[in-house]
N, C-alpha and C. Protein backbone atom coordinates (compact mmCIF):
# COMPACT_ATOMS: atom_id res chain seq x y z
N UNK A 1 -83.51 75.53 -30.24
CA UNK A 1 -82.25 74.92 -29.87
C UNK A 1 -81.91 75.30 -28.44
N UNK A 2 -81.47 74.06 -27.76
CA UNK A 2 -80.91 74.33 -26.57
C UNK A 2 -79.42 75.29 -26.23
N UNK A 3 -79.60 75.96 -25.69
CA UNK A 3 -77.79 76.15 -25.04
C UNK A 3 -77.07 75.25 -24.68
N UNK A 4 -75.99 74.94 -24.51
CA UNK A 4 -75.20 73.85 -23.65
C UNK A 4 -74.99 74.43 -22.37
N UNK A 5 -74.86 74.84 -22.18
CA UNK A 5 -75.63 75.24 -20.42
C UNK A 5 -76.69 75.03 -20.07
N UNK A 6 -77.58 75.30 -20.82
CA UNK A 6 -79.48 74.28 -20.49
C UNK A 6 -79.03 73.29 -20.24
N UNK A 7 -78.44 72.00 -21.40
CA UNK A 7 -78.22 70.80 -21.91
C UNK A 7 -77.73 70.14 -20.72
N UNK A 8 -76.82 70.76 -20.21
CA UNK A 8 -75.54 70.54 -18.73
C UNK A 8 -76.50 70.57 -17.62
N UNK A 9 -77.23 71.59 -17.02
CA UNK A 9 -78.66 72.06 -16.11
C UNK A 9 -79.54 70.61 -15.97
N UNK A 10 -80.00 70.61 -17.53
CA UNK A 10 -80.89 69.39 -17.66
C UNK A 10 -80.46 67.87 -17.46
N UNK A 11 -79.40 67.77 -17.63
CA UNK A 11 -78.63 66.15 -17.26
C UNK A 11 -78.38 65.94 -16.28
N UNK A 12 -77.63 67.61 -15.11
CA UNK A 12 -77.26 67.29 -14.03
C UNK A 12 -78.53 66.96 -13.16
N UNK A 13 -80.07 67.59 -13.41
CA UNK A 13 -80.90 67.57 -12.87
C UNK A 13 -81.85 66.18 -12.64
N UNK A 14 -81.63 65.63 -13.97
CA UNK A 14 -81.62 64.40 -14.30
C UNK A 14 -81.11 63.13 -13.26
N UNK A 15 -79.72 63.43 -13.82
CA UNK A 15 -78.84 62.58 -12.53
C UNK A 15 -78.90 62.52 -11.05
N UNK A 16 -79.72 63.80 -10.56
CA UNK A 16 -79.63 63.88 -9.06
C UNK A 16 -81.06 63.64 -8.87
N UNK A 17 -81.87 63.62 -9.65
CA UNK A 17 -83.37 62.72 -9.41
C UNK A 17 -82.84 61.36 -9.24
N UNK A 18 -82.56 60.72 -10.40
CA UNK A 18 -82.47 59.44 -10.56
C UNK A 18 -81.78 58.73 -9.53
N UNK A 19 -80.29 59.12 -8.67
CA UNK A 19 -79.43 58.80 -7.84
C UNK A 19 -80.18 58.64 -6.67
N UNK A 20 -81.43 59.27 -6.50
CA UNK A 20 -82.32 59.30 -5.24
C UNK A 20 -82.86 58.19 -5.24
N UNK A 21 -83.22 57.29 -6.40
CA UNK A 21 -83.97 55.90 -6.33
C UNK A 21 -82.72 54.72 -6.64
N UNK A 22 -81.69 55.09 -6.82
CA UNK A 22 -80.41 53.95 -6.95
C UNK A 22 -80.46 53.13 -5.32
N UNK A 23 -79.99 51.89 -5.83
CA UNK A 23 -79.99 51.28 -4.48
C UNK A 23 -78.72 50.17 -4.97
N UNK A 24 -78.09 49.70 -3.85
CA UNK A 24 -77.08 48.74 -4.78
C UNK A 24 -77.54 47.34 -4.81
N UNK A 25 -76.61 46.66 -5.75
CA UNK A 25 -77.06 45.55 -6.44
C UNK A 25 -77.07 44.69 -5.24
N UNK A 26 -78.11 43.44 -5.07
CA UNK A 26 -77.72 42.61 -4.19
C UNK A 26 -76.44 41.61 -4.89
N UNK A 27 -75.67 40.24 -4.00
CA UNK A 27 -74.47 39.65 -4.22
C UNK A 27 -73.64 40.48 -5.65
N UNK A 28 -73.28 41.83 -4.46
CA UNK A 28 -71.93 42.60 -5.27
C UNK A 28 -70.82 42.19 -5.17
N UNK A 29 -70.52 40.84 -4.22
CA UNK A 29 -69.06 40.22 -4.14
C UNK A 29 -69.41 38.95 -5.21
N UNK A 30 -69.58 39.08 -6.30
CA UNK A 30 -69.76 37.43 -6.74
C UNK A 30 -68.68 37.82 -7.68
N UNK A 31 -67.91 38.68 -8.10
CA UNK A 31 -67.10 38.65 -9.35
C UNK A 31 -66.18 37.52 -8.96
N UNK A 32 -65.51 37.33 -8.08
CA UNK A 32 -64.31 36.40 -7.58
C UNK A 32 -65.08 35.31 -8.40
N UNK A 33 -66.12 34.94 -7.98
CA UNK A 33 -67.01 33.31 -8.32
C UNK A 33 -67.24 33.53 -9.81
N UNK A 34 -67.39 34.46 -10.33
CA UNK A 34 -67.80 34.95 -11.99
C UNK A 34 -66.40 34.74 -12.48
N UNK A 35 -64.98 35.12 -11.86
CA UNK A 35 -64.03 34.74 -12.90
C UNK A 35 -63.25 33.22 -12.71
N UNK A 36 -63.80 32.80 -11.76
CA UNK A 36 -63.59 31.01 -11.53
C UNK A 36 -64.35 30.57 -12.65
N UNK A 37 -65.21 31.54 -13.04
CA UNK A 37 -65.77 30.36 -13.98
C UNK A 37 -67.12 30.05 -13.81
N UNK A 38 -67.61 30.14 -12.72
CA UNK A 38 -69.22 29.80 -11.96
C UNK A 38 -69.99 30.68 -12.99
N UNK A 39 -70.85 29.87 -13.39
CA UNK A 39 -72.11 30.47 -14.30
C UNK A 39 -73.33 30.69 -13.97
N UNK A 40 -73.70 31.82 -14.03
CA UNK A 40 -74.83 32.53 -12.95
C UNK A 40 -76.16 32.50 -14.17
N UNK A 41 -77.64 32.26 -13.44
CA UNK A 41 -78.49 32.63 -14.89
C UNK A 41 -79.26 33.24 -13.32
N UNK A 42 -79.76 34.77 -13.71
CA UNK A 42 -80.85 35.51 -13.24
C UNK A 42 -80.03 35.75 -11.74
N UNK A 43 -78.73 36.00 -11.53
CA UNK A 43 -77.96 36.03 -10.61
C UNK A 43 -78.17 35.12 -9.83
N UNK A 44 -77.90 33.83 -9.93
CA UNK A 44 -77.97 32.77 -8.98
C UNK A 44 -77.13 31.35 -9.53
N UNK A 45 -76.15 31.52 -9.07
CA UNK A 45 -75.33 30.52 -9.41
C UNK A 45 -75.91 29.31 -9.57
N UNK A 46 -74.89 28.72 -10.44
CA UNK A 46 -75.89 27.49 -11.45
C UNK A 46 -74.80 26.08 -10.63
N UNK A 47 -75.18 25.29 -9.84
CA UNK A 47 -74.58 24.48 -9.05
C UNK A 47 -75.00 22.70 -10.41
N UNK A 48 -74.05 21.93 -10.69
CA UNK A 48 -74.20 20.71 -11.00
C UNK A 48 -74.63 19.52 -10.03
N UNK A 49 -75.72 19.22 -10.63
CA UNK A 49 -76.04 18.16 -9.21
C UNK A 49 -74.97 16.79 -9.11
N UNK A 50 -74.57 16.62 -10.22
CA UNK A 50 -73.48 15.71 -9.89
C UNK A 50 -72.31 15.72 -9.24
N UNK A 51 -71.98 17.71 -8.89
CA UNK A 51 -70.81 17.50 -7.78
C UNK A 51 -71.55 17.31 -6.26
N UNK A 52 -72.54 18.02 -6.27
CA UNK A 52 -72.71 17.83 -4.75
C UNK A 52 -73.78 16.85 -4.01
N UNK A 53 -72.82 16.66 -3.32
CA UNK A 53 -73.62 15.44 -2.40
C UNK A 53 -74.92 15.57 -1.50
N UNK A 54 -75.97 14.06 -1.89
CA UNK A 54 -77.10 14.18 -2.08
C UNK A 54 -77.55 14.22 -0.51
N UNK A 55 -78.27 14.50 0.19
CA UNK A 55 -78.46 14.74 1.98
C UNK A 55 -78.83 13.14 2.15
């Protein structure tokens, strides 16, 4: 059995490996467009071709 001081040691050690390979998400401003309603599949907004006009 562990101590909870190991347990605490071992998570914090954990966490400060892992934080070394974190990187942030790319389009971290899309919530505004996520609560309009815009429906994203594989983070890429899903556009209707019938609103926008054809070139």
């Amino acid at each position: 059995a562990l101590s909870q001081r190991t347990v605490k040691l071992m998570v914090f050690t954990l966490i400060r490996a892992a934080s070394k390979t974190w990187r942030r998400l790319n389009g971290a401003n899309q919530l505004p467009r996520l609560i309009e309603g815009v429906k994203f599949t594989d983070g890429v907004a899903n556009t209707d071709p019938a609103k926008t006009n054809a070139a």
